[in-house]
C-alpha atoms as a PDB file:
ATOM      1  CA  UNK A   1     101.234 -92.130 -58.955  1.00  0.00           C
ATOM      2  CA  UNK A   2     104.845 -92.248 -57.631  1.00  0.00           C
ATOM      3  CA  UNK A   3     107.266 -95.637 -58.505  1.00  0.00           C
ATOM      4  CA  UNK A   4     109.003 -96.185 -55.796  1.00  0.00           C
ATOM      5  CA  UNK A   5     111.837 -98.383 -56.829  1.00  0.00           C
ATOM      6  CA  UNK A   6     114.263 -99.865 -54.602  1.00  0.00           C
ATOM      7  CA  UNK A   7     117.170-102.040 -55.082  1.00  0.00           C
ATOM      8  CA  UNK A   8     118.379-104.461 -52.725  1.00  0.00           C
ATOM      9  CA  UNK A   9     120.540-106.838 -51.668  1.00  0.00           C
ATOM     10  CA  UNK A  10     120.774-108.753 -48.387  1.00  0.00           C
ATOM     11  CA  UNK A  11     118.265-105.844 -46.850  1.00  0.00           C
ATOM     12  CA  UNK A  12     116.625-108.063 -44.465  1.00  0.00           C
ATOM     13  CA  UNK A  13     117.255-106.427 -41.289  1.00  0.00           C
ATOM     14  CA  UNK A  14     116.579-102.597 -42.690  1.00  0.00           C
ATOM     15  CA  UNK A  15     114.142-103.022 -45.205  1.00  0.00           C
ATOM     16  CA  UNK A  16     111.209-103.537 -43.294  1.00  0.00           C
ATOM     17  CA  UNK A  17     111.617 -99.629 -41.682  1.00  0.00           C
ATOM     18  CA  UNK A  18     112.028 -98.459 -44.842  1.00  0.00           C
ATOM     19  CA  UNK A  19     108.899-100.026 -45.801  1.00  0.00           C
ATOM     20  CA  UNK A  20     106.887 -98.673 -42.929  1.00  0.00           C
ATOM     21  CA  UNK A  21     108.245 -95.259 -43.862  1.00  0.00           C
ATOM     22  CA  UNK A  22     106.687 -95.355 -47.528  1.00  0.00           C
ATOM     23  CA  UNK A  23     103.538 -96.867 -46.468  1.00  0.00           C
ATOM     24  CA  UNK A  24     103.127 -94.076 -43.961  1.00  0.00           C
ATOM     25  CA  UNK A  25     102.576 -91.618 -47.247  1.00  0.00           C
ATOM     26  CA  UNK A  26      99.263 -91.324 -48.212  1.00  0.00           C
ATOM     27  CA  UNK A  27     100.170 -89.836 -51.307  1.00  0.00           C
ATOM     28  CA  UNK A  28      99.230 -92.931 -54.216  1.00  0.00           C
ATOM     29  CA  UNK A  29     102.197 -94.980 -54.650  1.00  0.00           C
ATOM     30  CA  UNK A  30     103.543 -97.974 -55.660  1.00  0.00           C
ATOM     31  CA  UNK A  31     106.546-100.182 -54.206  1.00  0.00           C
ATOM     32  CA  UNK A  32     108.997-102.422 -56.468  1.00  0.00           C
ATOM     33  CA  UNK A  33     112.155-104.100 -54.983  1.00  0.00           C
ATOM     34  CA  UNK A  34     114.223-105.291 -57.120  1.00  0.00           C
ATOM     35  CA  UNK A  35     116.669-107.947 -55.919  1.00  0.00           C
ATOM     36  CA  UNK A  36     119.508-108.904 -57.273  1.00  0.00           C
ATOM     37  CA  UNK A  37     119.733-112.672 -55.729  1.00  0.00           C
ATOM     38  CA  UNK A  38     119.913-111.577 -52.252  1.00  0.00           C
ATOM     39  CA  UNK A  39     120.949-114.699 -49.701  1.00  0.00           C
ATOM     40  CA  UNK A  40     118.543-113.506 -46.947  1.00  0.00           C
ATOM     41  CA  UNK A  41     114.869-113.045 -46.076  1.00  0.00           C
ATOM     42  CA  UNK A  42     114.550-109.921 -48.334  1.00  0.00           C
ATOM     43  CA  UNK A  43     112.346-110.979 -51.402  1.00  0.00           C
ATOM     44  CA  UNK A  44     110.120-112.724 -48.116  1.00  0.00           C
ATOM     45  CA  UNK A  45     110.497-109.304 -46.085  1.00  0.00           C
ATOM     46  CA  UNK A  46     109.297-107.024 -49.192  1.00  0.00           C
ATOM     47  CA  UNK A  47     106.669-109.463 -50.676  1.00  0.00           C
ATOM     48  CA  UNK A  48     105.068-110.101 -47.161  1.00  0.00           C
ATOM     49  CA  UNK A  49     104.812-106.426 -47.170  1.00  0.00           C
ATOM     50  CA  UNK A  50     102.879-106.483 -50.220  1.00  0.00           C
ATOM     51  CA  UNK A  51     105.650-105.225 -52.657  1.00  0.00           C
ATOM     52  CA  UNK A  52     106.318-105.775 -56.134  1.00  0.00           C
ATOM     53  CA  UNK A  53     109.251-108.078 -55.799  1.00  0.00           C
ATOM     54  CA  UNK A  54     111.434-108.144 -59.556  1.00  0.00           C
ATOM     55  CA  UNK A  55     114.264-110.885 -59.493  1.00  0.00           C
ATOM     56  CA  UNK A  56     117.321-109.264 -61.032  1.00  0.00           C
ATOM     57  CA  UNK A  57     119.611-111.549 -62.781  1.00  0.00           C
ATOM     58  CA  UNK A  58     122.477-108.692 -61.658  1.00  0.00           C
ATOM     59  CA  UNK A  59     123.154-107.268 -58.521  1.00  0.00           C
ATOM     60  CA  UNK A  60     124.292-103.675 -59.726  1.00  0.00           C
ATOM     61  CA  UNK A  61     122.182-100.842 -58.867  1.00  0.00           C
ATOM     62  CA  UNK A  62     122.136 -99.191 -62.251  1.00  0.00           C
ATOM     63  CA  UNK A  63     120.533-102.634 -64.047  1.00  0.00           C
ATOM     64  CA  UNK A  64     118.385-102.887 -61.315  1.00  0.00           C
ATOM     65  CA  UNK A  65     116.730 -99.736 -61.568  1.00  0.00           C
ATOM     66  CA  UNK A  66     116.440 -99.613 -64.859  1.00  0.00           C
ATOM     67  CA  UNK A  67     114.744-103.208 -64.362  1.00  0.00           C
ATOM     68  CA  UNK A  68     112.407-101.229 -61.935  1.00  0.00           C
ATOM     69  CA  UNK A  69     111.574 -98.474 -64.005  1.00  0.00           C
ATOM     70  CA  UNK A  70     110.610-101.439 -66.684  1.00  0.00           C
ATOM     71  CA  UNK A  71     107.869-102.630 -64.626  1.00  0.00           C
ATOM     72  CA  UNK A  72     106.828 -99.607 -62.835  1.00  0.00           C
ATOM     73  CA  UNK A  73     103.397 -98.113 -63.517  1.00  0.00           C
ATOM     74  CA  UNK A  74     103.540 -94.368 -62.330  1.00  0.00           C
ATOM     75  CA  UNK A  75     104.529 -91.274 -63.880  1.00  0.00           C
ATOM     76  CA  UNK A  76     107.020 -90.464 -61.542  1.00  0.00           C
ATOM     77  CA  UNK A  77     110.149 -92.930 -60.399  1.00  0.00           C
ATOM     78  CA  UNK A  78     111.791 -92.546 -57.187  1.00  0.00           C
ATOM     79  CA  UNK A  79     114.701 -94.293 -56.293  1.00  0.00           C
ATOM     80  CA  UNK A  80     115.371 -95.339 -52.652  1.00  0.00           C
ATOM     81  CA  UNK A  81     118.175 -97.436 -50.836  1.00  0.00           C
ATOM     82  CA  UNK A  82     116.848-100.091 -49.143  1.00  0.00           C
ATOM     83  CA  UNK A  83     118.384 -98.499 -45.836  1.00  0.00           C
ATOM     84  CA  UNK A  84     116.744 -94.662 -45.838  1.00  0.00           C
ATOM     85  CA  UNK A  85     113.596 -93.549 -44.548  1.00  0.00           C
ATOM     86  CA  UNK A  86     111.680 -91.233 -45.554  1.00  0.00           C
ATOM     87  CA  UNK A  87     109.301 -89.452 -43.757  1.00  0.00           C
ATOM     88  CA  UNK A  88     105.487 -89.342 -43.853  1.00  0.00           C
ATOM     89  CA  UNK A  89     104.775 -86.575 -46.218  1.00  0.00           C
ATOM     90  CA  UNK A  90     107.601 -86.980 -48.509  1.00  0.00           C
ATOM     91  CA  UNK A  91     105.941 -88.651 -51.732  1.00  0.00           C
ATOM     92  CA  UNK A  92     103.519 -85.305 -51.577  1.00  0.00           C
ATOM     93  CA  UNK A  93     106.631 -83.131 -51.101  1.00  0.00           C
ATOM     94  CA  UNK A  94     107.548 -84.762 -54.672  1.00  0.00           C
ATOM     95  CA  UNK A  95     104.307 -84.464 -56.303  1.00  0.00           C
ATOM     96  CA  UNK A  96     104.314 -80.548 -55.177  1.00  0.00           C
ATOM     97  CA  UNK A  97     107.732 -79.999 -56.137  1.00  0.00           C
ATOM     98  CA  UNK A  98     106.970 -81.558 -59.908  1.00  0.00           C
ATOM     99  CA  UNK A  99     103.789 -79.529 -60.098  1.00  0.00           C
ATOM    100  CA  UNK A 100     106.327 -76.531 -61.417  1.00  0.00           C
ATOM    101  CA  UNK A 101     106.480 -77.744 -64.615  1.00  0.00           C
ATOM    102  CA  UNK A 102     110.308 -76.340 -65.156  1.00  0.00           C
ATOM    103  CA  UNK A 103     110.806 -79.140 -62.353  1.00  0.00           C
ATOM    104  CA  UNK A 104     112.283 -82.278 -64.219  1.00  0.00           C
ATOM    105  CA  UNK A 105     113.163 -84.044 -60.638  1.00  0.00           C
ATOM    106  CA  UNK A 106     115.495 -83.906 -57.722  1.00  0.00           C
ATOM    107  CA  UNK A 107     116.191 -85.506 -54.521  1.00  0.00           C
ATOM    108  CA  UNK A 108     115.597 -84.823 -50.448  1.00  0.00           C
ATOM    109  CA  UNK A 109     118.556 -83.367 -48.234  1.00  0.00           C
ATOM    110  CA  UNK A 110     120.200 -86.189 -46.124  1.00  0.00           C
ATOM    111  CA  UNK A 111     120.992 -87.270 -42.190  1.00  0.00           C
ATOM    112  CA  UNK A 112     122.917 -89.988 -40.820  1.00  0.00           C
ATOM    113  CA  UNK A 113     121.786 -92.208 -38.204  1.00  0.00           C
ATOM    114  CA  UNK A 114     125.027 -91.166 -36.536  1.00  0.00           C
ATOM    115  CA  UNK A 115     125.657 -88.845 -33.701  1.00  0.00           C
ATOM    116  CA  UNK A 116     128.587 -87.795 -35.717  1.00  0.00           C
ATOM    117  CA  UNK A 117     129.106 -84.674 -35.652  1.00  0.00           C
ATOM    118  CA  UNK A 118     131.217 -84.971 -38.784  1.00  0.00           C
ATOM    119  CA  UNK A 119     128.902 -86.612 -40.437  1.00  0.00           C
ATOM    120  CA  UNK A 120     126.226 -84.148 -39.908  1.00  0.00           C
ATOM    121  CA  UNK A 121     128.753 -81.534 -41.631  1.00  0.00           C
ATOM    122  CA  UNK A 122     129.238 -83.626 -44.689  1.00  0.00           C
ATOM    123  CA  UNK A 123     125.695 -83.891 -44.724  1.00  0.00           C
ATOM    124  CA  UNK A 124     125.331 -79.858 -44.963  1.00  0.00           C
ATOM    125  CA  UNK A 125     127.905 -80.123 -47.171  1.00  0.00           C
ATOM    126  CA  UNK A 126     125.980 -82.444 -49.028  1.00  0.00           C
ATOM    127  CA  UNK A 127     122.554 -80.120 -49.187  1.00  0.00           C
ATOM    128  CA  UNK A 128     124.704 -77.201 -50.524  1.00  0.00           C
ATOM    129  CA  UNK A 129     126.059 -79.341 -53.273  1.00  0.00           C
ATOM    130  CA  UNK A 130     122.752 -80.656 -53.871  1.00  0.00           C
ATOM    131  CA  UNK A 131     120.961 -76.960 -54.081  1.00  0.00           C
ATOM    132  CA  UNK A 132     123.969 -75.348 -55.882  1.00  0.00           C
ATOM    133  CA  UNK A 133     124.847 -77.633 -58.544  1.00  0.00           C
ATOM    134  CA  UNK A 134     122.043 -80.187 -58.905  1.00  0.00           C
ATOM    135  CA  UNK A 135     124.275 -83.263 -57.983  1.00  0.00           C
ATOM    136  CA  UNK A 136     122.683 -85.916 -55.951  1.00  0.00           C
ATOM    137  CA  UNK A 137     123.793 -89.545 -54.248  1.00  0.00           C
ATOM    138  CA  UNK A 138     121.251 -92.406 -54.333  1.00  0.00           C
ATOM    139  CA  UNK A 139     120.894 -92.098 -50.397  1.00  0.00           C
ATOM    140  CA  UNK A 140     119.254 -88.588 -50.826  1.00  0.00           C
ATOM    141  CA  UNK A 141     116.343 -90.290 -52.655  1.00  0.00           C
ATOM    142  CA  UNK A 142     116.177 -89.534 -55.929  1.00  0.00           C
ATOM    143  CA  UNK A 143     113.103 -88.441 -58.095  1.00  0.00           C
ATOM    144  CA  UNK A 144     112.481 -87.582 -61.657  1.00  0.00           C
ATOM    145  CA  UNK A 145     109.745 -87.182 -64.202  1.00  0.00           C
ATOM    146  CA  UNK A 146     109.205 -90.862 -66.092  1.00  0.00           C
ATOM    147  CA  UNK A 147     109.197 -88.829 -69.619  1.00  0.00           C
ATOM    148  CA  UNK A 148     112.688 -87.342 -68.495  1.00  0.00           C
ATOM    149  CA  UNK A 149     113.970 -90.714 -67.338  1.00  0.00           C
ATOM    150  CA  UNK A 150     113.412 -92.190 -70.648  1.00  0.00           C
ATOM    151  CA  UNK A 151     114.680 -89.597 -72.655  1.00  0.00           C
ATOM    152  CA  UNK A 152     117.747 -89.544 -71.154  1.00  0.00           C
ATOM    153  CA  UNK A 153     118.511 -93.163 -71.178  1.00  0.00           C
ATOM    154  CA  UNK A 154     118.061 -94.094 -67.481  1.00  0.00           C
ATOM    155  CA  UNK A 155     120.594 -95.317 -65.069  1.00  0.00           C
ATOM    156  CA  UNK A 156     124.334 -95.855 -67.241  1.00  0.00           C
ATOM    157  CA  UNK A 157     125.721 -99.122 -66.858  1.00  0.00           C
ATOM    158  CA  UNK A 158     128.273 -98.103 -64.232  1.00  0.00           C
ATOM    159  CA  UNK A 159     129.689-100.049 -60.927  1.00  0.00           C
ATOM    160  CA  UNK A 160     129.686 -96.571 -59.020  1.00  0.00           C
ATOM    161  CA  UNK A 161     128.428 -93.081 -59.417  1.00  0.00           C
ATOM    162  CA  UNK A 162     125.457 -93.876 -61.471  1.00  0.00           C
ATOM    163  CA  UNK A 163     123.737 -91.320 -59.053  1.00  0.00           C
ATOM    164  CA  UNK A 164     125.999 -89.130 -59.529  1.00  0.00           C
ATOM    165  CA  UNK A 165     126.086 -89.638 -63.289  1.00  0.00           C
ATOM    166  CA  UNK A 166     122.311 -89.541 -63.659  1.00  0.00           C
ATOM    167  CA  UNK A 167     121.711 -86.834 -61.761  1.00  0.00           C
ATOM    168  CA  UNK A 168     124.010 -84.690 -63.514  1.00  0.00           C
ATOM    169  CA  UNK A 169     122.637 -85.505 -66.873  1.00  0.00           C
ATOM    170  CA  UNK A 170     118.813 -85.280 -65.240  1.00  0.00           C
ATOM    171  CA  UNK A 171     119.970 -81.530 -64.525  1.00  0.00           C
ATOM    172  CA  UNK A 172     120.283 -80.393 -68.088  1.00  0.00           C
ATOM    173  CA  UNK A 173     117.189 -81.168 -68.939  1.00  0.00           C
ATOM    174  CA  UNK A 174     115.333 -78.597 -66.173  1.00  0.00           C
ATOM    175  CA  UNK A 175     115.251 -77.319 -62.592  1.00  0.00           C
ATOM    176  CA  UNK A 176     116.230 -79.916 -59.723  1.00  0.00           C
ATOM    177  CA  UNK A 177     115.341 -79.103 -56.828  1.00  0.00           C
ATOM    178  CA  UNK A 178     116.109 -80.516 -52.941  1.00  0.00           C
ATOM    179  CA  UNK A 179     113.483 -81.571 -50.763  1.00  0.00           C
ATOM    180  CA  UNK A 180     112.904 -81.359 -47.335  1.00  0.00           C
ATOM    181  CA  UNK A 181     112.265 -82.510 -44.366  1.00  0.00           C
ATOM    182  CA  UNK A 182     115.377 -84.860 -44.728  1.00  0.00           C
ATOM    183  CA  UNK A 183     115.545 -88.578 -45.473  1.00  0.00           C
ATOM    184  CA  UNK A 184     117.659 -90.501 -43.372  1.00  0.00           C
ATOM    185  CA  UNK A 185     119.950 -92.979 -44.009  1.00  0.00           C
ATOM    186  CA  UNK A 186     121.642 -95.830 -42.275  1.00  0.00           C
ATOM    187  CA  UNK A 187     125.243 -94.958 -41.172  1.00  0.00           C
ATOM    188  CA  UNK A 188     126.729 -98.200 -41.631  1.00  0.00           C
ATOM    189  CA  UNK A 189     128.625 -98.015 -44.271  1.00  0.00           C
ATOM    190  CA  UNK A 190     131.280 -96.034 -42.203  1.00  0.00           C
ATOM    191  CA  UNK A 191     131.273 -99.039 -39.636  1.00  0.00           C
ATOM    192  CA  UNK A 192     134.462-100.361 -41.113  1.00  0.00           C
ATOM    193  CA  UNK A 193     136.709 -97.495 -41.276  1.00  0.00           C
ATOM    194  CA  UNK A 194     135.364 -95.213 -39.344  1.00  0.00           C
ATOM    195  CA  UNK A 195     133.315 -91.593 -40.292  1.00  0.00           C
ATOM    196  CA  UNK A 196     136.694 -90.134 -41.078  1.00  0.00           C
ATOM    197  CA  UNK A 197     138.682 -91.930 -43.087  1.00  0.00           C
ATOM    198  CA  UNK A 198     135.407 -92.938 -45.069  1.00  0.00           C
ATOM    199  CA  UNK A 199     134.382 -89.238 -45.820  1.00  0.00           C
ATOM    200  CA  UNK A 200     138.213 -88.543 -46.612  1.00  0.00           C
ATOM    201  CA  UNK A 201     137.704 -91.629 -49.011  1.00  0.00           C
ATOM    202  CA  UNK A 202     134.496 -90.473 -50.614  1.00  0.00           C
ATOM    203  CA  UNK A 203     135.973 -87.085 -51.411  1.00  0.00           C
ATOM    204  CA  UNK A 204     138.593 -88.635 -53.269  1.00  0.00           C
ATOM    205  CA  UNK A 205     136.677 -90.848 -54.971  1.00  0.00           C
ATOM    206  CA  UNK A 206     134.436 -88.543 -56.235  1.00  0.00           C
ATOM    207  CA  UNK A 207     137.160 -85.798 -57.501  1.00  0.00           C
ATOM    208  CA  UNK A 208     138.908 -88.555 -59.660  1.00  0.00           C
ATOM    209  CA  UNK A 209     135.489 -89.864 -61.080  1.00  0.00           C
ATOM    210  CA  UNK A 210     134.922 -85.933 -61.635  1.00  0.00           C
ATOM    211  CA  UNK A 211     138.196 -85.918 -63.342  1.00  0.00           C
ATOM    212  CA  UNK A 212     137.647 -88.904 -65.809  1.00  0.00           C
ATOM    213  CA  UNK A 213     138.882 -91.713 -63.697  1.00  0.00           C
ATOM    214  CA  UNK A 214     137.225 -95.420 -64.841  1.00  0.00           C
ATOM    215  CA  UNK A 215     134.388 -95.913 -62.773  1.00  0.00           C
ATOM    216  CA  UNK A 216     135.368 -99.640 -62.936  1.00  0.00           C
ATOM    217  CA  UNK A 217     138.569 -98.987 -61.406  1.00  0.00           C
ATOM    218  CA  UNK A 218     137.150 -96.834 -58.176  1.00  0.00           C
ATOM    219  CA  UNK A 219     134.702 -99.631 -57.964  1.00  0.00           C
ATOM    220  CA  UNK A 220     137.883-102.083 -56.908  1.00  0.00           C
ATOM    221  CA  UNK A 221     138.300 -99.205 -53.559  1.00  0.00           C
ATOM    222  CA  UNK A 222     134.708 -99.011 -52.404  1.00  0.00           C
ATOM    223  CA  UNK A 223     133.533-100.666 -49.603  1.00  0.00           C
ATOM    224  CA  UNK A 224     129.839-100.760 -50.564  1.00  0.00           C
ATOM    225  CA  UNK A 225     128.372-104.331 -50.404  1.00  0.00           C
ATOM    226  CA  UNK A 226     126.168-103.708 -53.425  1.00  0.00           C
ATOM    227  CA  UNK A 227     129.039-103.105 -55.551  1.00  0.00           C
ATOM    228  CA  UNK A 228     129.948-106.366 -57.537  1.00  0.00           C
ATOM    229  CA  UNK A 229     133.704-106.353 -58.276  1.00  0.00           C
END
């Protein structure tokens, strides 16, 4: 059975199509959202759609996945955003993938819900990273073997790029591999700023947390309303 663990905050008005997207899989799966004290209808949005709601004392993705992985019951965890869907054979894209057994996990190729046509570059951008180095960002979807997930210590305590962070460290253990068809995520994120100066921003980001820069200090720059500051 796949975990699929997702961790929220204020996801009322997305959450419900990303719901409708898992339960479209027939593959045998299980839902968990864990929220960490959203102020909205989410915990009522996820439980009336018969999800495993956990009540995280912190709202930090990292904790709350780890929380997940606590209660999940599969053998397999995948880790969703509550905005990005997945489509309808995607949990048995997983299972086949992890039948290799040099497989230890991996994560889907990614589109926008943009008409961007930058963002559909960074997003092929984003595959080839994905393919060539094993790197993957939590809106990709990202899967991984529970026995690998516990022996390498889960999800590190860290404001921002603990999908980046995990996924590197998941990659030394085995083959990753990316998954299609694509998930797709929610482009709002780049609502404030714009698809340019965002991407610019991401970039940068990343190459300074690639170079050794505190994760708590790029946490103080990102605009991502799960981040606690």
């Amino acid at each position: 059975m796949v975990s699929v663990i997702i961790p929220t905050l204020n996801e009322a008005e997305l959450l419900p199509d990303t719901l409708k997207a898992i339960r479209a899989n027939r593959t045998p799966h299980e839902i968990l959202v864990v929220d960490g004290g959203s102020a909205d209808e989410t915990v009522a949005v996820a439980t009336e759609a018969g999800s495993r709601v956990i009540n995280s004392l912190r709202a930090r993705r990292a904790t709350q996945m780890n929380l997940g992985t606590k209660c999940a019951r599969g053998d397999v965890f995948f880790f969703l955003h509550g905005d990005t869907w997945i489509g309808p054979h995607a949990l048995r894209r997983i299972e086949e993938a992890l039948e290799q057994p040099a497989v230890v996990g991996g994560g889907f190729a990614r589109q926008f819900r943009s008409r961007s046509l930058l963002l559909r570059l960074t997003c092929l951008l984003g595959e080839w990273r994905s393919r060539w180095f094993g790197w993957f960002y939590g809106d990709q979807g990202i899967f991984v073997r529970r026995a690998i997930f516990e022996q390498i210590g889960g999800f590190q305590d860290l404001p921002v790029f603990e999908d980046l962070d995990f996924s590197r460290r998941m990659a030394q253990r085995g083959r990753v591999v990316t998954l299609r068809p694509k998930v797709v995520s929610s482009a709002r994120r780049f609502a404030a700023r714009g698809a340019l100066a965002t991407s610019v921003s991401d970039v940068w980001l990343t190459v300074r947390y690639l170079a050794g820069a505190n994760p708590s200090g790029l946490a103080r720059v990102t605009i991502d309303p799960q981040v606690k500051k």
